[in-house]
PDB file of N, CA and C in Angstrom:
ATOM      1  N   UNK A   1       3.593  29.434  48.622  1.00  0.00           N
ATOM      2  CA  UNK A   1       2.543  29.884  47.737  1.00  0.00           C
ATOM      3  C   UNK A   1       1.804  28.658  47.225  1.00  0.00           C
ATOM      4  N   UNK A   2       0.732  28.659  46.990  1.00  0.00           N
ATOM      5  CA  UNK A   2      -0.583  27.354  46.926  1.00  0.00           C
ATOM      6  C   UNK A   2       0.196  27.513  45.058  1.00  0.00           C
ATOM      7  N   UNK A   3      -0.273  26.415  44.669  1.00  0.00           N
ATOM      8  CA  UNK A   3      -0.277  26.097  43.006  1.00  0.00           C
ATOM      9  C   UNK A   3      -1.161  27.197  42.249  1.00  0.00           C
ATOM     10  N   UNK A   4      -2.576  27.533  43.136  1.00  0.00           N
ATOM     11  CA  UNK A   4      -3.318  28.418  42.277  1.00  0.00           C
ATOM     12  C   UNK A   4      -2.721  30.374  42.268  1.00  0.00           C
ATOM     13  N   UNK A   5      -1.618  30.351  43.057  1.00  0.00           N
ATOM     14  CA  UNK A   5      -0.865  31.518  42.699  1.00  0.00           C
ATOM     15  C   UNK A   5       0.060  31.325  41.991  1.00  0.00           C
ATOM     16  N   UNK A   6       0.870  29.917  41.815  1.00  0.00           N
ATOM     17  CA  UNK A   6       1.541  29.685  40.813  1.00  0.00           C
ATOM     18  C   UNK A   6       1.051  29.526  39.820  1.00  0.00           C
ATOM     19  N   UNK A   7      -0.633  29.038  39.541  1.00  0.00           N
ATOM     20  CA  UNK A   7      -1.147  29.320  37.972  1.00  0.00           C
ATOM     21  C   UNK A   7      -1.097  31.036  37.213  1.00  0.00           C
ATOM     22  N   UNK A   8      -1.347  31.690  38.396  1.00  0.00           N
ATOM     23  CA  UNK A   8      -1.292  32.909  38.463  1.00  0.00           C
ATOM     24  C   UNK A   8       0.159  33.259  37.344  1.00  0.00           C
ATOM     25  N   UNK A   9       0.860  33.132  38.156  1.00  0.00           N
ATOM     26  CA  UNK A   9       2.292  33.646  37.878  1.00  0.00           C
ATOM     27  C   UNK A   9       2.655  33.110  36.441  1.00  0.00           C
ATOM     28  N   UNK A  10       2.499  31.644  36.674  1.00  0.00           N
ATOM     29  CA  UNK A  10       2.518  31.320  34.798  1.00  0.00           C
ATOM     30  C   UNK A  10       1.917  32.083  34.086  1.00  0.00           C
ATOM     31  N   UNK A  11       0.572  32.149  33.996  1.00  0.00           N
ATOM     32  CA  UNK A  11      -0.205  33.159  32.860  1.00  0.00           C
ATOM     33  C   UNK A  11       0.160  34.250  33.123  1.00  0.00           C
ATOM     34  N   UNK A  12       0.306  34.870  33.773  1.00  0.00           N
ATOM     35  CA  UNK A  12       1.128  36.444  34.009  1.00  0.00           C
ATOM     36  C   UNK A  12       2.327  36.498  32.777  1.00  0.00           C
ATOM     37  N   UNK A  13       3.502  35.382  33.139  1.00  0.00           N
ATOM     38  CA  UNK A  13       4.497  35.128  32.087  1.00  0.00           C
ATOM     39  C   UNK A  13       4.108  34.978  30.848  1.00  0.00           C
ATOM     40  N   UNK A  14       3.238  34.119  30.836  1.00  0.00           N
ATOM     41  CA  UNK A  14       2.784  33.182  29.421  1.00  0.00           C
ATOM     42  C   UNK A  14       1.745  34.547  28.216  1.00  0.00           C
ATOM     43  N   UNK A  15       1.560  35.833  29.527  1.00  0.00           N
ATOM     44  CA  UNK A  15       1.021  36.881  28.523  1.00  0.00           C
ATOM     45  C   UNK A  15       2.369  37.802  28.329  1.00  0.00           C
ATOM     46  N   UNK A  16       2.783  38.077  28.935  1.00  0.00           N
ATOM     47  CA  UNK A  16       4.319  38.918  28.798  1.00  0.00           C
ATOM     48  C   UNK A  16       5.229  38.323  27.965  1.00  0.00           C
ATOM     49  N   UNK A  17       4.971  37.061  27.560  1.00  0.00           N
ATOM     50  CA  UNK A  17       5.645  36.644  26.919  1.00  0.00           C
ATOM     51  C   UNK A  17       5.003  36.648  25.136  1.00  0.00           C
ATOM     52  N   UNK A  18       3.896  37.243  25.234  1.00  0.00           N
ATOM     53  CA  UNK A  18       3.465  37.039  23.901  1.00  0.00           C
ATOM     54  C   UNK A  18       2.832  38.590  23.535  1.00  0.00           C
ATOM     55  N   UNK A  19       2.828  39.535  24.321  1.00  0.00           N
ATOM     56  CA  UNK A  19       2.507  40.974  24.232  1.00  0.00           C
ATOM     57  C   UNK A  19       3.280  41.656  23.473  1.00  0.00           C
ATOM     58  N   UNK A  20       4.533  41.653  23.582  1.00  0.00           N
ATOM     59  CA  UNK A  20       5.885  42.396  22.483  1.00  0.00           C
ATOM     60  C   UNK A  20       5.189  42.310  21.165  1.00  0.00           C
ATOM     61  N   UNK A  21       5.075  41.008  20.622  1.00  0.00           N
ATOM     62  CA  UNK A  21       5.096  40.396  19.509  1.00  0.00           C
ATOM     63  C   UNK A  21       4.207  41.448  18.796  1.00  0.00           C
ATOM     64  N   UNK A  22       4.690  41.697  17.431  1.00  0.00           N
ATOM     65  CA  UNK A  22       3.807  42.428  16.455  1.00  0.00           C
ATOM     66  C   UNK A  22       2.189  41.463  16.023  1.00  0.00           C
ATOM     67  N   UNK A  23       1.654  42.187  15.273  1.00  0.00           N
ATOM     68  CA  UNK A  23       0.165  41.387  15.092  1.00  0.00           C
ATOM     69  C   UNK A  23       0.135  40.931  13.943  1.00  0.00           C
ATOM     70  N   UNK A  24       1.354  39.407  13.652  1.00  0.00           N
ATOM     71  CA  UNK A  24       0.829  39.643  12.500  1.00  0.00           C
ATOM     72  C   UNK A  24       0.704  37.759  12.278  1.00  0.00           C
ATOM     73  N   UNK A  25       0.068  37.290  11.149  1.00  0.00           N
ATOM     74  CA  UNK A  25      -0.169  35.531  11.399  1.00  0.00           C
ATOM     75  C   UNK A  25       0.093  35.155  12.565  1.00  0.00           C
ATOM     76  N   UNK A  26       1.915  35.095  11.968  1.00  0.00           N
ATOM     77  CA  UNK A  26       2.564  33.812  13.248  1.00  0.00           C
ATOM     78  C   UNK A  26       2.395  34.148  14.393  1.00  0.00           C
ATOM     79  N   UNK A  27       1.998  35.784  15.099  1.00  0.00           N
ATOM     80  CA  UNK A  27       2.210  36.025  16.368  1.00  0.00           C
ATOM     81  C   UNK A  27       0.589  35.398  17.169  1.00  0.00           C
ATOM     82  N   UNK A  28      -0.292  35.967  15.814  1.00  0.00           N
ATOM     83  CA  UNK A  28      -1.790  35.494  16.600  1.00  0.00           C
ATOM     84  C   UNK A  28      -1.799  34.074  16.776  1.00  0.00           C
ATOM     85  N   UNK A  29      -0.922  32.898  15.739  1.00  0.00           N
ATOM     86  CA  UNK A  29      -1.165  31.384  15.428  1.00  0.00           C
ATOM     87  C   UNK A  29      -0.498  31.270  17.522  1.00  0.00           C
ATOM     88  N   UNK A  30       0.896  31.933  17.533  1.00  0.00           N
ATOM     89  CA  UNK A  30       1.758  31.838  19.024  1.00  0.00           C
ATOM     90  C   UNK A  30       0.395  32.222  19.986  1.00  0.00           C
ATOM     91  N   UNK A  31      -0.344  33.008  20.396  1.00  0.00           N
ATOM     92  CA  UNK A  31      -1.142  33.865  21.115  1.00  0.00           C
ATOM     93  C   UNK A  31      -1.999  32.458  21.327  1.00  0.00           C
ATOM     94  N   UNK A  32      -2.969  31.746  20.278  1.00  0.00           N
ATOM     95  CA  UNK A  32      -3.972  31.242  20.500  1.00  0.00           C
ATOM     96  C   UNK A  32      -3.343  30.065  20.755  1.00  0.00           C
ATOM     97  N   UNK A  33      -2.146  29.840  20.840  1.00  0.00           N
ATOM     98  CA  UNK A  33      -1.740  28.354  21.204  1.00  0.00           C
ATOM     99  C   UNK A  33      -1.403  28.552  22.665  1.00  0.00           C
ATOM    100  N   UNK A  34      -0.940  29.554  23.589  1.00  0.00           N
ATOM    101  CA  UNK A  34      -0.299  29.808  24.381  1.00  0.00           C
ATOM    102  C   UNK A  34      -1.556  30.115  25.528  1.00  0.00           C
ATOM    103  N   UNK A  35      -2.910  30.718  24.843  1.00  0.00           N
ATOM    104  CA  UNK A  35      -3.881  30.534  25.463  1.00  0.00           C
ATOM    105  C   UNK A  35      -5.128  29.011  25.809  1.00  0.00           C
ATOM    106  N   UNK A  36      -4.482  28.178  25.086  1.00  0.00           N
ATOM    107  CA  UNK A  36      -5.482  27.166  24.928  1.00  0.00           C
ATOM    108  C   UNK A  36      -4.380  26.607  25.820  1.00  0.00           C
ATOM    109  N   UNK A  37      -3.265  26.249  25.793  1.00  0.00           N
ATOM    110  CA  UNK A  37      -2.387  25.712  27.130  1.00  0.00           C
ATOM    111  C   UNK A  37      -2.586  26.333  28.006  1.00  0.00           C
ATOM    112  N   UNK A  38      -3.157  27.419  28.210  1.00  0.00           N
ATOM    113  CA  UNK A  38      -3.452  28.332  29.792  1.00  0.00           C
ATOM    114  C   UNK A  38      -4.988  27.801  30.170  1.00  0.00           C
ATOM    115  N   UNK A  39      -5.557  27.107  29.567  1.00  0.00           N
ATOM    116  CA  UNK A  39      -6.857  26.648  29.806  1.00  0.00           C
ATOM    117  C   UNK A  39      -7.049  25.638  30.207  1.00  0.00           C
ATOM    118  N   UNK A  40      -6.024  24.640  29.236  1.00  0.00           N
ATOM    119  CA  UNK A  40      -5.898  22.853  29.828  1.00  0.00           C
ATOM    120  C   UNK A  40      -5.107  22.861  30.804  1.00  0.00           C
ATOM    121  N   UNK A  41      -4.481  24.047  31.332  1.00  0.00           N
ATOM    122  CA  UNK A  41      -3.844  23.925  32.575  1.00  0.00           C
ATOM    123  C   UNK A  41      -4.706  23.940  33.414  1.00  0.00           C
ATOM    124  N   UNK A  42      -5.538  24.899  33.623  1.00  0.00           N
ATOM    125  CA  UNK A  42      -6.431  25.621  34.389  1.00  0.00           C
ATOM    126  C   UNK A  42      -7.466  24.395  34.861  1.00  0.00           C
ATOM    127  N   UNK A  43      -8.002  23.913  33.590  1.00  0.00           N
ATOM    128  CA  UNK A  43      -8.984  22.778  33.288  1.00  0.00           C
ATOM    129  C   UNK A  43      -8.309  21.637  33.943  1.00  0.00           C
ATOM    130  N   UNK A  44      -7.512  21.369  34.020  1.00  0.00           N
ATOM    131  CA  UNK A  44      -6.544  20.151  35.110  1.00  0.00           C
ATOM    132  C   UNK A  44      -6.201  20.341  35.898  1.00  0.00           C
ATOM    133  N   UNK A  45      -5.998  21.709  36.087  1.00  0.00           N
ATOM    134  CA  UNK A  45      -5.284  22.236  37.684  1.00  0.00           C
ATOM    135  C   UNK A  45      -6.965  22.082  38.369  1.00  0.00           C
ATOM    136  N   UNK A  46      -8.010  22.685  38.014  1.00  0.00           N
ATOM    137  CA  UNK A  46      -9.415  22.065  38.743  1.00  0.00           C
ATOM    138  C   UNK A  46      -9.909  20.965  39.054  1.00  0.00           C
ATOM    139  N   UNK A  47      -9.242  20.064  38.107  1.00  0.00           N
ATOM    140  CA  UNK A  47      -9.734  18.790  38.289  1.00  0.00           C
ATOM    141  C   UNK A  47      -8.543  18.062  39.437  1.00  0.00           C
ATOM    142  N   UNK A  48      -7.324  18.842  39.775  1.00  0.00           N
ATOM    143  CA  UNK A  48      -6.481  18.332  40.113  1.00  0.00           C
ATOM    144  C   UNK A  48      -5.996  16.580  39.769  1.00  0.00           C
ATOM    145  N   UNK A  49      -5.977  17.046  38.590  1.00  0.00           N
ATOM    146  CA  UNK A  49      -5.296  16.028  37.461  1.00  0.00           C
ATOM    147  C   UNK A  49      -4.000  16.579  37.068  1.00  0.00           C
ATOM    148  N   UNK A  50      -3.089  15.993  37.996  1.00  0.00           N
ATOM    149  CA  UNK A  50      -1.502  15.746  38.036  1.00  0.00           C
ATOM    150  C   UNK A  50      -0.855  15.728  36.420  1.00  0.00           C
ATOM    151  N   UNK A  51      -1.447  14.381  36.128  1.00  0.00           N
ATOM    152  CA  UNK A  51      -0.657  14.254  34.679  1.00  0.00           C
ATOM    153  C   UNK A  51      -1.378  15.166  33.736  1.00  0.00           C
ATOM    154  N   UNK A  52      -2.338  15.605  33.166  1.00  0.00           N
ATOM    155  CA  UNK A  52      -2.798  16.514  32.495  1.00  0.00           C
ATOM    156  C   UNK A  52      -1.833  17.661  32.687  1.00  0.00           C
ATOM    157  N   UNK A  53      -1.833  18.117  34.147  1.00  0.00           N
ATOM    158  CA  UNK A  53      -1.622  19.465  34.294  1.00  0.00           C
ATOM    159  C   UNK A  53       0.375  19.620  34.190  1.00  0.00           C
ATOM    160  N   UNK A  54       1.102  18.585  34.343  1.00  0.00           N
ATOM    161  CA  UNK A  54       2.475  18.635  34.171  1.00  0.00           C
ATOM    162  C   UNK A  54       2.328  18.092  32.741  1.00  0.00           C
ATOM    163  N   UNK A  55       1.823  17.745  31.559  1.00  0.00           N
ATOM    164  CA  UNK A  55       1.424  17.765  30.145  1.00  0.00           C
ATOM    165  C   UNK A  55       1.739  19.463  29.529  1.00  0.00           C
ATOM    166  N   UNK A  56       1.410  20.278  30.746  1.00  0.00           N
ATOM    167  CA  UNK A  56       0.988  21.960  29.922  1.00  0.00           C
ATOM    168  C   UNK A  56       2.741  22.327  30.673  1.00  0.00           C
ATOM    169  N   UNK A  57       3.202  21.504  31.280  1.00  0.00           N
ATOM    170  CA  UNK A  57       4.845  22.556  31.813  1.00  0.00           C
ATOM    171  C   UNK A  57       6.007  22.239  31.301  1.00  0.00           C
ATOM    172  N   UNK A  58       6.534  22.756  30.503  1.00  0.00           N
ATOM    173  CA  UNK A  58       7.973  22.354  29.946  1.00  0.00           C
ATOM    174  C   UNK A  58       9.068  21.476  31.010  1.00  0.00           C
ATOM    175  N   UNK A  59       9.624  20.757  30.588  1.00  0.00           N
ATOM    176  CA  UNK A  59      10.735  20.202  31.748  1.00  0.00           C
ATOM    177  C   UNK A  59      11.556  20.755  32.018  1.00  0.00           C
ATOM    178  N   UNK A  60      12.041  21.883  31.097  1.00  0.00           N
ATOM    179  CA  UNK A  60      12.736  23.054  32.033  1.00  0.00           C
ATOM    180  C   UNK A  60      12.602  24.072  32.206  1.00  0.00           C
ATOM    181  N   UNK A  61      10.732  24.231  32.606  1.00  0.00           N
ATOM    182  CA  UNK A  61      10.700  24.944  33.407  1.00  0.00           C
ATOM    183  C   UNK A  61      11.058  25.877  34.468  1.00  0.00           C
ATOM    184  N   UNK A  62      11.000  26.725  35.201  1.00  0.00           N
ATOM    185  CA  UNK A  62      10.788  27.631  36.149  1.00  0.00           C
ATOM    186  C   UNK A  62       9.749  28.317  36.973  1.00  0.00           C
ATOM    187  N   UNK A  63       9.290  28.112  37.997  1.00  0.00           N
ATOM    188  CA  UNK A  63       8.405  28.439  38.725  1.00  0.00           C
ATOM    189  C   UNK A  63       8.964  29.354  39.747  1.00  0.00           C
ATOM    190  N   UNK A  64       8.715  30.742  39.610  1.00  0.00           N
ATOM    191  CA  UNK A  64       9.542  31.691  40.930  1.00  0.00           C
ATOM    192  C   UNK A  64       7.590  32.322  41.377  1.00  0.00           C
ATOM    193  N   UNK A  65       8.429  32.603  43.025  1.00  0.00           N
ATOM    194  CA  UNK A  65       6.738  32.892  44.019  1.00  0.00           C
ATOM    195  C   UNK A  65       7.259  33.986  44.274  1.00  0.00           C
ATOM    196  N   UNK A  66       6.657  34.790  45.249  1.00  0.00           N
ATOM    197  CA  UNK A  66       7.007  36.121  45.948  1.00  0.00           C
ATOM    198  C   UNK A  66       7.775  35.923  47.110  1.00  0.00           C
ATOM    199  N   UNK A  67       7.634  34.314  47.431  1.00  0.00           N
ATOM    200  CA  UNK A  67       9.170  34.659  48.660  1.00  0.00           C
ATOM    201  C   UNK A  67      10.609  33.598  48.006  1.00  0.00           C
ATOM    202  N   UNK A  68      10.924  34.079  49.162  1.00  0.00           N
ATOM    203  CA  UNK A  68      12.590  33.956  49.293  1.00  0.00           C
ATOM    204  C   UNK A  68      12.524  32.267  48.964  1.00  0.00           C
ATOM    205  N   UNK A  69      11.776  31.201  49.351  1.00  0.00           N
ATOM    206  CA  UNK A  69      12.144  29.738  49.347  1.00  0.00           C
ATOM    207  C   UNK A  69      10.493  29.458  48.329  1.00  0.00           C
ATOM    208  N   UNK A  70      10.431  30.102  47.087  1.00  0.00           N
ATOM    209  CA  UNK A  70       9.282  29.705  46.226  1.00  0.00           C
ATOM    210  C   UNK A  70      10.058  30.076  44.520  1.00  0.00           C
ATOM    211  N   UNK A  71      10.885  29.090  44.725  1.00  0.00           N
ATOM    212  CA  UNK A  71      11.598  28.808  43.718  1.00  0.00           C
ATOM    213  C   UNK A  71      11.605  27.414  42.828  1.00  0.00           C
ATOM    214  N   UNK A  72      10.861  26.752  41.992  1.00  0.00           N
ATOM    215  CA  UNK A  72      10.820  25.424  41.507  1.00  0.00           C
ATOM    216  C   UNK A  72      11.652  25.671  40.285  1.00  0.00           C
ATOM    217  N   UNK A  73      12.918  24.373  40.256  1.00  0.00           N
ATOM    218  CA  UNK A  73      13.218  24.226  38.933  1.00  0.00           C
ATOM    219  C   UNK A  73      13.258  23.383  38.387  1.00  0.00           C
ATOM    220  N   UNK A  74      12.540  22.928  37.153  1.00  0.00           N
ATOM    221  CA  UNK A  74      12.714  21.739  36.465  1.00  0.00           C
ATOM    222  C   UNK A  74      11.080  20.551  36.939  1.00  0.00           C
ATOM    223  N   UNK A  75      10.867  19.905  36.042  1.00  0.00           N
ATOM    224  CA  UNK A  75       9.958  18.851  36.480  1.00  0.00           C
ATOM    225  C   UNK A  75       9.685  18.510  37.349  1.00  0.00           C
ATOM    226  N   UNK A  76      10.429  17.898  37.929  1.00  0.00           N
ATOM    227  CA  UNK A  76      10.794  16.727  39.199  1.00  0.00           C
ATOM    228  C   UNK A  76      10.167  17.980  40.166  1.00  0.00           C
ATOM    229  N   UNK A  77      10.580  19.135  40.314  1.00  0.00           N
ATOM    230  CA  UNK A  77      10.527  19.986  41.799  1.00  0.00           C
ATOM    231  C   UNK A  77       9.214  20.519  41.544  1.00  0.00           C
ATOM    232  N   UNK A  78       8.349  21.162  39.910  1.00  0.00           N
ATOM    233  CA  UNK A  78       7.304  21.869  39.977  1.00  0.00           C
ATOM    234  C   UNK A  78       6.160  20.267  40.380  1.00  0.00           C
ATOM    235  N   UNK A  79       6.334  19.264  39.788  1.00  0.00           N
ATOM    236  CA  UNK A  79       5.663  18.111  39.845  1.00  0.00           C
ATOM    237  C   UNK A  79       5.328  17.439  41.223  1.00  0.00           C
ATOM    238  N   UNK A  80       6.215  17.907  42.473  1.00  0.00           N
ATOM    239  CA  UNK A  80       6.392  17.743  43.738  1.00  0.00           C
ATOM    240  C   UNK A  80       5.280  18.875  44.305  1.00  0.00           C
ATOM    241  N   UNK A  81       5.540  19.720  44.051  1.00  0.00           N
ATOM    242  CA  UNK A  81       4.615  20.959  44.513  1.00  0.00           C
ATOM    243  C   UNK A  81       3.074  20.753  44.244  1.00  0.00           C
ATOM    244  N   UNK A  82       2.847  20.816  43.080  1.00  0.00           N
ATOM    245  CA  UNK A  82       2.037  19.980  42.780  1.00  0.00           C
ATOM    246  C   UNK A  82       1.407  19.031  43.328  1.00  0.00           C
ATOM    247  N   UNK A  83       1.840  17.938  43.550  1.00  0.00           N
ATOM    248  CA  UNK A  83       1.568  16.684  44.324  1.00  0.00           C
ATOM    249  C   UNK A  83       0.961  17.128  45.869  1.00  0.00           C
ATOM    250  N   UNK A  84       1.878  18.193  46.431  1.00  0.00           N
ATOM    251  CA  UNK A  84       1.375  18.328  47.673  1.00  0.00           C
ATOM    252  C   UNK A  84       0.623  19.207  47.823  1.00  0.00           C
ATOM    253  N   UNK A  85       0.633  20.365  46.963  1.00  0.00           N
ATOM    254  CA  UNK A  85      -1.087  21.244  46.902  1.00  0.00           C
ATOM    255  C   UNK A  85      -1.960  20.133  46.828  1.00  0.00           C
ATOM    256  N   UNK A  86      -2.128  19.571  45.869  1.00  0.00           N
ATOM    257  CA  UNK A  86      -3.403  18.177  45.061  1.00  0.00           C
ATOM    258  C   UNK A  86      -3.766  17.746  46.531  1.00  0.00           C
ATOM    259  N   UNK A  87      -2.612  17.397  47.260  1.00  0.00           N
ATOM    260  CA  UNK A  87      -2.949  16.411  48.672  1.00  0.00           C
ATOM    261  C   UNK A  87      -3.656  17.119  49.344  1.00  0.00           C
ATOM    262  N   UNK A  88      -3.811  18.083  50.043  1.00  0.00           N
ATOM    263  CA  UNK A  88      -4.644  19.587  50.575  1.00  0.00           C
ATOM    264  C   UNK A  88      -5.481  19.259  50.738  1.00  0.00           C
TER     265      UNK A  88
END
C-alpha cells in the first residue's frame, strides 16, 4: 500500500478515535488538535518532507494496510516506508 493510503488509514483512526467522545471543552480542545496534526501531516506528506511528516507519528506507533504483509511497527519501520514511497 503507497503512504497516501496509509494517510488514509491514519485519519480514518485519528477520527474514530475522537467520535465516541462527548461534546464537551476538553473533547472539542482533543478534536482540533488531532485535526491540525492531520493537516501537517498531509502538508508534509505533499511536500514529501520526511522529517516534518515522522514529527506528526508517535514512536509507537502502528500502521496496519489491507494486506497480509502491510503491517508497520514502531518508528524505525513506518519511517522506512516512508523513505521508499518519497523515493517513487
Amino acid at each position: 500500500m503507497r503512504l497516501a493510503g496509509w494517510t488514509a488509514v491514519i485519519f480514518l483512526f485519528l477520527v474514530a478515535a475522537i467520535v465516541p467522545g462527548s461534546a464537551n471543552e476538553v473533547d472539542l480542545q482533543k478534536e482540533s488538535e488531532v485535526k491540525e496534526t492531520i493537516r501537517q501531516h498531509l502538508r508534509a506528506y505533499s511536500r514529501k518532507d520526511l522529517k516534518a511528516v515522522m514529527a506528526t507519528v508517535a514512536p509507537d506507533a502502528v500502521f496496519i494496510g489491507s494486506g497480509s504483509d502491510e503491517r508497520l511497527v514502531g518508528w524505525g519501520q513506518i519511517k522506512a516506508a516512508y523513505e521508499r514511497d518519497f523515493g517513487r
